[in-house]
PDB file of N, CA and C in Angstrom:
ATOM      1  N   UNK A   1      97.946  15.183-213.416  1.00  0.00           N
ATOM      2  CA  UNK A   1      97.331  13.977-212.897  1.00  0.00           C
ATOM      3  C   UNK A   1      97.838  13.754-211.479  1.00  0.00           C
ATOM      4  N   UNK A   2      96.789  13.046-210.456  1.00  0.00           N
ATOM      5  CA  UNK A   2      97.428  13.049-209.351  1.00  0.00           C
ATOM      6  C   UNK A   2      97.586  11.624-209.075  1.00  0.00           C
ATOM      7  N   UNK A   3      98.514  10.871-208.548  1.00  0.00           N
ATOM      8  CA  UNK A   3      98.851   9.719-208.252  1.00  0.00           C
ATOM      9  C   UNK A   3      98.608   9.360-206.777  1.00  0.00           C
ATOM     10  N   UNK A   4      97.835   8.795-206.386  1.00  0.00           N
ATOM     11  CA  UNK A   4      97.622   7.864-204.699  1.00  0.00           C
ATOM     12  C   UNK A   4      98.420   6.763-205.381  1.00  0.00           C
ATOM     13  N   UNK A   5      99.466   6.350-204.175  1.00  0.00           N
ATOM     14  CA  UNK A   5     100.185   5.092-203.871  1.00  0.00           C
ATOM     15  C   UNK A   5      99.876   4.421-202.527  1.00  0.00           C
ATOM     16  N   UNK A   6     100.094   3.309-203.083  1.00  0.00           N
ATOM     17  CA  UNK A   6      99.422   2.119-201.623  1.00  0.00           C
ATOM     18  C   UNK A   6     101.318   1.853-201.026  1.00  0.00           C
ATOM     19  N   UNK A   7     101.215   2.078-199.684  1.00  0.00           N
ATOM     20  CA  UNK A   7     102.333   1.252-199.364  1.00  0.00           C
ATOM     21  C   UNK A   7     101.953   0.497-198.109  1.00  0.00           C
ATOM     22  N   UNK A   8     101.888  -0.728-198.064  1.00  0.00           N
ATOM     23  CA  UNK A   8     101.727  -1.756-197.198  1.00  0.00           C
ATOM     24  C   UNK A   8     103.517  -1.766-195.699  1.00  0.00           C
ATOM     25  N   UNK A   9     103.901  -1.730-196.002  1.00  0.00           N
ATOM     26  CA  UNK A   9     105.091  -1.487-194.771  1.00  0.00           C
ATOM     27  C   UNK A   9     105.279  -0.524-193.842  1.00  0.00           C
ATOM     28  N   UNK A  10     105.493  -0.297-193.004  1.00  0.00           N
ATOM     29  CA  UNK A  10     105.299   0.133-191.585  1.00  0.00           C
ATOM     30  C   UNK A  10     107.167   0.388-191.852  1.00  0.00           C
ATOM     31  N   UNK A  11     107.896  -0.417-191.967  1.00  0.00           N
ATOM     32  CA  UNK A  11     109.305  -0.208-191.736  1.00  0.00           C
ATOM     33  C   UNK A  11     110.108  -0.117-193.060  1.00  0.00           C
ATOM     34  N   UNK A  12     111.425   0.388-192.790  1.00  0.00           N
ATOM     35  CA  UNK A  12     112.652   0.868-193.833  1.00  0.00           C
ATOM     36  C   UNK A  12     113.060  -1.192-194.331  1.00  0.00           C
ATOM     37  N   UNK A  13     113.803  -1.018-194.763  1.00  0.00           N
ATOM     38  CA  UNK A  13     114.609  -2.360-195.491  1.00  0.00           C
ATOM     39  C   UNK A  13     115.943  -2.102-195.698  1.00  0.00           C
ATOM     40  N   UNK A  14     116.567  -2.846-194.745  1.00  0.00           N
ATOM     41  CA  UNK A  14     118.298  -2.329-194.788  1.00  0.00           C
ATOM     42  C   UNK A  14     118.657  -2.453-196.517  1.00  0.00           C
ATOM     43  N   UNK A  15     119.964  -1.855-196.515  1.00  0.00           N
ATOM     44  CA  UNK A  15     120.720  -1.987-198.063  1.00  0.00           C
ATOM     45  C   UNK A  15     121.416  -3.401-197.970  1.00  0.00           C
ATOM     46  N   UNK A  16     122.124  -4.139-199.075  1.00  0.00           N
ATOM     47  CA  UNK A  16     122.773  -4.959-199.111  1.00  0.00           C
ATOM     48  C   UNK A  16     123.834  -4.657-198.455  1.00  0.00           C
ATOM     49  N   UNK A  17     124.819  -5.845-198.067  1.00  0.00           N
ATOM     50  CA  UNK A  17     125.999  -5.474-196.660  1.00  0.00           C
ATOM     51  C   UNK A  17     126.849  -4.719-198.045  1.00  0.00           C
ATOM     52  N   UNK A  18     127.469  -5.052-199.322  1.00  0.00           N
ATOM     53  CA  UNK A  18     128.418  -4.222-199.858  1.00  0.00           C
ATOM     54  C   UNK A  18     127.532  -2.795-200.080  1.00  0.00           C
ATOM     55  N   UNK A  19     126.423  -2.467-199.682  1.00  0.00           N
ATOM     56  CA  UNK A  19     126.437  -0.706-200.467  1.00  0.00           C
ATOM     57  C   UNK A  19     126.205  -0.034-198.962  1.00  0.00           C
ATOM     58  N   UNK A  20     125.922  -0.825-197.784  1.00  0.00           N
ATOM     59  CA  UNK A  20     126.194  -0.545-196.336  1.00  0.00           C
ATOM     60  C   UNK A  20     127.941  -0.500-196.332  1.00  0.00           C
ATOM     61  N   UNK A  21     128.648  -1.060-196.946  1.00  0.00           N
ATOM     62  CA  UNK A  21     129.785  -1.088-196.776  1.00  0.00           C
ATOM     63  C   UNK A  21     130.650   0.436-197.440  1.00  0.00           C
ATOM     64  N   UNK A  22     129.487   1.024-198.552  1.00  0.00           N
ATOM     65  CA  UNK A  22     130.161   1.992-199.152  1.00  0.00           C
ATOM     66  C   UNK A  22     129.817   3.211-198.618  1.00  0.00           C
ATOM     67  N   UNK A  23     128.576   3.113-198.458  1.00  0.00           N
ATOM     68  CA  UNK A  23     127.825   3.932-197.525  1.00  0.00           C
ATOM     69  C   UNK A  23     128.399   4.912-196.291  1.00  0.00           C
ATOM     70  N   UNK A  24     129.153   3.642-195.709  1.00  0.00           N
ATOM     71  CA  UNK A  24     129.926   3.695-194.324  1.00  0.00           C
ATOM     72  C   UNK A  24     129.326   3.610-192.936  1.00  0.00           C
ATOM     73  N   UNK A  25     128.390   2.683-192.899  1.00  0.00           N
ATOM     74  CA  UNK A  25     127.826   2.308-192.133  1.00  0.00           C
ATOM     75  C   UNK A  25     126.307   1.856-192.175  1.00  0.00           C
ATOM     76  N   UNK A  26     125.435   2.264-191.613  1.00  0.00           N
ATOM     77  CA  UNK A  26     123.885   1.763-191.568  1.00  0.00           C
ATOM     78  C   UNK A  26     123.135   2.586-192.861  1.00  0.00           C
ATOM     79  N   UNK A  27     122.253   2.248-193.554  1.00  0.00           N
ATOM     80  CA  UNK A  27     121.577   2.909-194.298  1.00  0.00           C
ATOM     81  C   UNK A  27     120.428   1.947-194.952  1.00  0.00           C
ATOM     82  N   UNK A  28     119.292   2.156-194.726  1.00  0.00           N
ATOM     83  CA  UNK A  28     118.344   1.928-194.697  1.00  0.00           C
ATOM     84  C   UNK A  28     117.008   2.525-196.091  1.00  0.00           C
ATOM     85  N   UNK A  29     116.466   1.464-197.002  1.00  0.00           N
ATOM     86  CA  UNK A  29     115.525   2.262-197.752  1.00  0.00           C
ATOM     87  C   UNK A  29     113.852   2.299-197.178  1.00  0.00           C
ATOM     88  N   UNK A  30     113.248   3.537-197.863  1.00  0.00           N
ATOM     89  CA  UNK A  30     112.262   3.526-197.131  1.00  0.00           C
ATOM     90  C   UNK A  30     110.823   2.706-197.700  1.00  0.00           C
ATOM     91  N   UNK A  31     110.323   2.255-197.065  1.00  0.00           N
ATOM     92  CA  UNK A  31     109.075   1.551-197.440  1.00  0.00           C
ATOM     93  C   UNK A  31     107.773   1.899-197.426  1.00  0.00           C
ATOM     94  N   UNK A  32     107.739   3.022-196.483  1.00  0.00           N
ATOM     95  CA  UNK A  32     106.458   3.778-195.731  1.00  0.00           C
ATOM     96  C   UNK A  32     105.522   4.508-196.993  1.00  0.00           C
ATOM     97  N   UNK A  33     107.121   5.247-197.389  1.00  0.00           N
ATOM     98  CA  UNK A  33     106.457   6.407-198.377  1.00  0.00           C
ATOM     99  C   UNK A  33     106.724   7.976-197.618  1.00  0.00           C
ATOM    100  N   UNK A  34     106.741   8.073-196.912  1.00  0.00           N
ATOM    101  CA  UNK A  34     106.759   9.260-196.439  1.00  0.00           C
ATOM    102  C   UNK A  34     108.379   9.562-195.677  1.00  0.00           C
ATOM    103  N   UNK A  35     109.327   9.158-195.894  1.00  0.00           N
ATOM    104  CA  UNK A  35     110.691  10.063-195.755  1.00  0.00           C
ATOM    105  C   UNK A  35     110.381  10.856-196.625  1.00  0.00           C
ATOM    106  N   UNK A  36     111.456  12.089-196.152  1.00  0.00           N
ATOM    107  CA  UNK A  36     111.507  13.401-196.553  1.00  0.00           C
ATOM    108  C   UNK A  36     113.113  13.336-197.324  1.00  0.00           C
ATOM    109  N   UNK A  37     114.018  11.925-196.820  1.00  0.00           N
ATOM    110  CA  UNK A  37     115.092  12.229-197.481  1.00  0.00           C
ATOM    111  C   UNK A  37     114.434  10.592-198.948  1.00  0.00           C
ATOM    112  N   UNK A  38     113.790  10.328-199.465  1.00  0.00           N
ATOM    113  CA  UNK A  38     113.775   9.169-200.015  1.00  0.00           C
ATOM    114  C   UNK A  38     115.057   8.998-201.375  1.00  0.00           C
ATOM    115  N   UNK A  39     115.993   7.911-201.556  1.00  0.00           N
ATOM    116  CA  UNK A  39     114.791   6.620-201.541  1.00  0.00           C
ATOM    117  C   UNK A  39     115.381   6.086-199.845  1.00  0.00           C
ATOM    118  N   UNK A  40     115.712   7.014-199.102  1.00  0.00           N
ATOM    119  CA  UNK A  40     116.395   6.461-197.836  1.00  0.00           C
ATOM    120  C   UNK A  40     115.250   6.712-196.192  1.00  0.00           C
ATOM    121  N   UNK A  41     115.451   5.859-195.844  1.00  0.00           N
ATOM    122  CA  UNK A  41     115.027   6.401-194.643  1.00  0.00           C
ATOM    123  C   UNK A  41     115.088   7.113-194.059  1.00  0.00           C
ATOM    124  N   UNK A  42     114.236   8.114-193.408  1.00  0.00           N
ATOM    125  CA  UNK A  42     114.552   8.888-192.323  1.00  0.00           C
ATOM    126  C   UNK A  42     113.840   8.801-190.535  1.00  0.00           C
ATOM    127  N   UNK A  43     113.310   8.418-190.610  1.00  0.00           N
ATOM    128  CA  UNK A  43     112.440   7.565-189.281  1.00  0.00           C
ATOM    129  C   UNK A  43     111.037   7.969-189.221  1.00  0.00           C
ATOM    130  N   UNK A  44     110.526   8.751-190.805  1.00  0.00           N
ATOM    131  CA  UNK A  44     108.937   8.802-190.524  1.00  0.00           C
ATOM    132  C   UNK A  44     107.904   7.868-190.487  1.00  0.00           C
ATOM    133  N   UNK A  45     108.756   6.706-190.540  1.00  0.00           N
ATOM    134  CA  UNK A  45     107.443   5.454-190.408  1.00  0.00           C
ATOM    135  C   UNK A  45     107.074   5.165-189.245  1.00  0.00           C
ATOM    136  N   UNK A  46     107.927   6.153-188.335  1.00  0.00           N
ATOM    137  CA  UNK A  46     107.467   6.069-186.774  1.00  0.00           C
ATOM    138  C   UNK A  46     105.831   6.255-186.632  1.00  0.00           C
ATOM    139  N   UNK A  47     105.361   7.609-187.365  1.00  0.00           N
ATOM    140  CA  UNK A  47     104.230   7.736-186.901  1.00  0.00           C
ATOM    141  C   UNK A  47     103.033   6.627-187.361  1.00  0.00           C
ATOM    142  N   UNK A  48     103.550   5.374-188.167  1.00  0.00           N
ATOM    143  CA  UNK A  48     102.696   4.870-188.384  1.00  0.00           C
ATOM    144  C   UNK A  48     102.840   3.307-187.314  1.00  0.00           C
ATOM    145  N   UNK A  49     103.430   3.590-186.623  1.00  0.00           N
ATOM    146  CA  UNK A  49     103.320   2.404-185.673  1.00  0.00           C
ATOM    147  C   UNK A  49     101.612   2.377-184.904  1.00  0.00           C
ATOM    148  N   UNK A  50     100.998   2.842-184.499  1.00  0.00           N
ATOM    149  CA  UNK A  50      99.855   2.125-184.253  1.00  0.00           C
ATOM    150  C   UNK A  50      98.825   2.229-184.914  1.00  0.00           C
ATOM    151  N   UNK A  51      99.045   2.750-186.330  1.00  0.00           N
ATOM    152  CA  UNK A  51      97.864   1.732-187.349  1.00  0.00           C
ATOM    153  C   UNK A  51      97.036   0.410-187.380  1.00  0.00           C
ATOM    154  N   UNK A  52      95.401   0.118-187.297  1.00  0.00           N
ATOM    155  CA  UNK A  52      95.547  -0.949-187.214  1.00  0.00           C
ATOM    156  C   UNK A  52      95.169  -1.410-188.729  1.00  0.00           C
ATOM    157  N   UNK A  53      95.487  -3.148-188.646  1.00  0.00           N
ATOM    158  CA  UNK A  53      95.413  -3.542-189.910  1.00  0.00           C
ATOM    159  C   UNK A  53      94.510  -3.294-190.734  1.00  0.00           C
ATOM    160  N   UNK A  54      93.282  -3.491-190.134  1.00  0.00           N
ATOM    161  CA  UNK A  54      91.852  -3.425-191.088  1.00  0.00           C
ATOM    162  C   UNK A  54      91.822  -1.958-191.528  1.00  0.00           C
ATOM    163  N   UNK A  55      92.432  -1.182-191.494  1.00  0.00           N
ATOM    164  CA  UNK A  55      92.013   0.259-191.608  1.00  0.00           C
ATOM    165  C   UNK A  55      93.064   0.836-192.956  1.00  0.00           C
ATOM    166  N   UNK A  56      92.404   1.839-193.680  1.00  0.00           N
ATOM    167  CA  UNK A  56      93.121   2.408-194.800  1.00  0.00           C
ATOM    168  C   UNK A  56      93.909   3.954-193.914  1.00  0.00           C
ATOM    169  N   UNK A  57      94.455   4.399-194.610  1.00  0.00           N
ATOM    170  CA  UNK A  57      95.374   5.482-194.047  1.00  0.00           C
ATOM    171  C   UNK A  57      95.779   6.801-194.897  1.00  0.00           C
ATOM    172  N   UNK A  58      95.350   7.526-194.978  1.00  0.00           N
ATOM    173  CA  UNK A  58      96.115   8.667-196.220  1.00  0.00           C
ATOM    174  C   UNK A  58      96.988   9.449-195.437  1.00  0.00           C
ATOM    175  N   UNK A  59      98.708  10.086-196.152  1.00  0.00           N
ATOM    176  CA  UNK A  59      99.081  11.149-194.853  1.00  0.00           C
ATOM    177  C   UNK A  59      99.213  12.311-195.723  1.00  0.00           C
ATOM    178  N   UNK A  60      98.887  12.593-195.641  1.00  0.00           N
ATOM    179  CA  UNK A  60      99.457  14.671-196.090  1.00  0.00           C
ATOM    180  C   UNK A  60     100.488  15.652-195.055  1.00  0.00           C
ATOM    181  N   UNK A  61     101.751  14.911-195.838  1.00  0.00           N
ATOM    182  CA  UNK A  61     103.118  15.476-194.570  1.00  0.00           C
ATOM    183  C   UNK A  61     103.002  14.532-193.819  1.00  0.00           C
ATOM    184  N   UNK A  62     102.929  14.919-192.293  1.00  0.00           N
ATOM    185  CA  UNK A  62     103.039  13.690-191.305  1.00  0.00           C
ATOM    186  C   UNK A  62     101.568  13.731-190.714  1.00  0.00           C
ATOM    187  N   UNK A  63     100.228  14.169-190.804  1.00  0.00           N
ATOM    188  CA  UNK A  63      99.309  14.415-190.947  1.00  0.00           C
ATOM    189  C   UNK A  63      98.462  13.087-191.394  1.00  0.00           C
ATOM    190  N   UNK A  64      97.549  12.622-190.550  1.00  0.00           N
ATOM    191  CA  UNK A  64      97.039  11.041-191.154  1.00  0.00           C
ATOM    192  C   UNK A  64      95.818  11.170-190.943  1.00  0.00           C
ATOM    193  N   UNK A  65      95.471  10.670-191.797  1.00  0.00           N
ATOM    194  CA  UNK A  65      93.812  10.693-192.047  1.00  0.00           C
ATOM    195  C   UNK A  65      93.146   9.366-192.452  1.00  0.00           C
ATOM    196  N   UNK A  66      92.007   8.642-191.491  1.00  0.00           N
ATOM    197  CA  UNK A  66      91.439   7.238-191.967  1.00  0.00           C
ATOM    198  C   UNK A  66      90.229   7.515-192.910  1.00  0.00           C
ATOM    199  N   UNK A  67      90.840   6.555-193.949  1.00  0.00           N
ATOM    200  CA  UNK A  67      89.804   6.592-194.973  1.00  0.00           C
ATOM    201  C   UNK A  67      88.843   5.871-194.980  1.00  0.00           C
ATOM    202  N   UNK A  68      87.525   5.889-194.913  1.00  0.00           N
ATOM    203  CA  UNK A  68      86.474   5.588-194.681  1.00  0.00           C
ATOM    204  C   UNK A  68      86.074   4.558-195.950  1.00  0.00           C
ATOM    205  N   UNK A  69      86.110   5.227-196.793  1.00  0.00           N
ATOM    206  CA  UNK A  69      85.527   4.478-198.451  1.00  0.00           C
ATOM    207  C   UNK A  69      86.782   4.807-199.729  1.00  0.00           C
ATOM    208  N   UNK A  70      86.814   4.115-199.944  1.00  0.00           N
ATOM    209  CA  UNK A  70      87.496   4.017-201.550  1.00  0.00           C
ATOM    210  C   UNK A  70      86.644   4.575-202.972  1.00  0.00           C
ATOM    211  N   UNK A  71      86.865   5.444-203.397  1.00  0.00           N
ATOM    212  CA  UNK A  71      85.174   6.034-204.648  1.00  0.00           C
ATOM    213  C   UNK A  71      86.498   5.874-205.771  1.00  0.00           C
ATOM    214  N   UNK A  72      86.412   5.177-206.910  1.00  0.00           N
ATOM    215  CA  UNK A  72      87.081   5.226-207.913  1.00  0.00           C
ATOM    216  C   UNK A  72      86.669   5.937-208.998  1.00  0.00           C
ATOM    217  N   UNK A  73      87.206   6.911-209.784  1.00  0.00           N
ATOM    218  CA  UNK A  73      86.865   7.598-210.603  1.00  0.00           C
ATOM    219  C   UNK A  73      87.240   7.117-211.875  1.00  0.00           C
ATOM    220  N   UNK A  74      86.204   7.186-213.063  1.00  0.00           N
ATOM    221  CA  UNK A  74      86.909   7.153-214.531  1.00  0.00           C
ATOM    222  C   UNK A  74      87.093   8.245-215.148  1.00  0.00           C
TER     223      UNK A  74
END
């Protein structure tokens, strides 16, 4: 079965200050969907900085493609 996931965020979400604290410094989870190290950030939500809102998005790798129509299958 193949799974499409929606992720609405553009950016990472820091950790709480104690698991930044264990960590040993900055560490960041990802929101995008597309780090390569997940569940952590790695800075691929860069390429989605000029997305605009009204628009859908698929990526394959770092590879982005606008989706035109939504076709739901049963």
């Amino acid at each position: 079965m193949v799974r499409e996931v929606t992720h609405e965020a553009k950016g990472p979400e820091p950790i709480d200050e104690e698991t930044l604290e264990e960590q040993g410094g900055t560490a960041y989870i990802c929101q995008c969907g597309l780090s390569d190290n997940k569940p952590f950030c790695d800075g691929s939500h860069s390429v989605t900085a000029d997305e605009e809102e009204d628009k859908l998005y698929k990526y394959e790798g770092k590879e982005r493609q606008t989706i035109e129509e939504i076709v739901f299958e049963e």
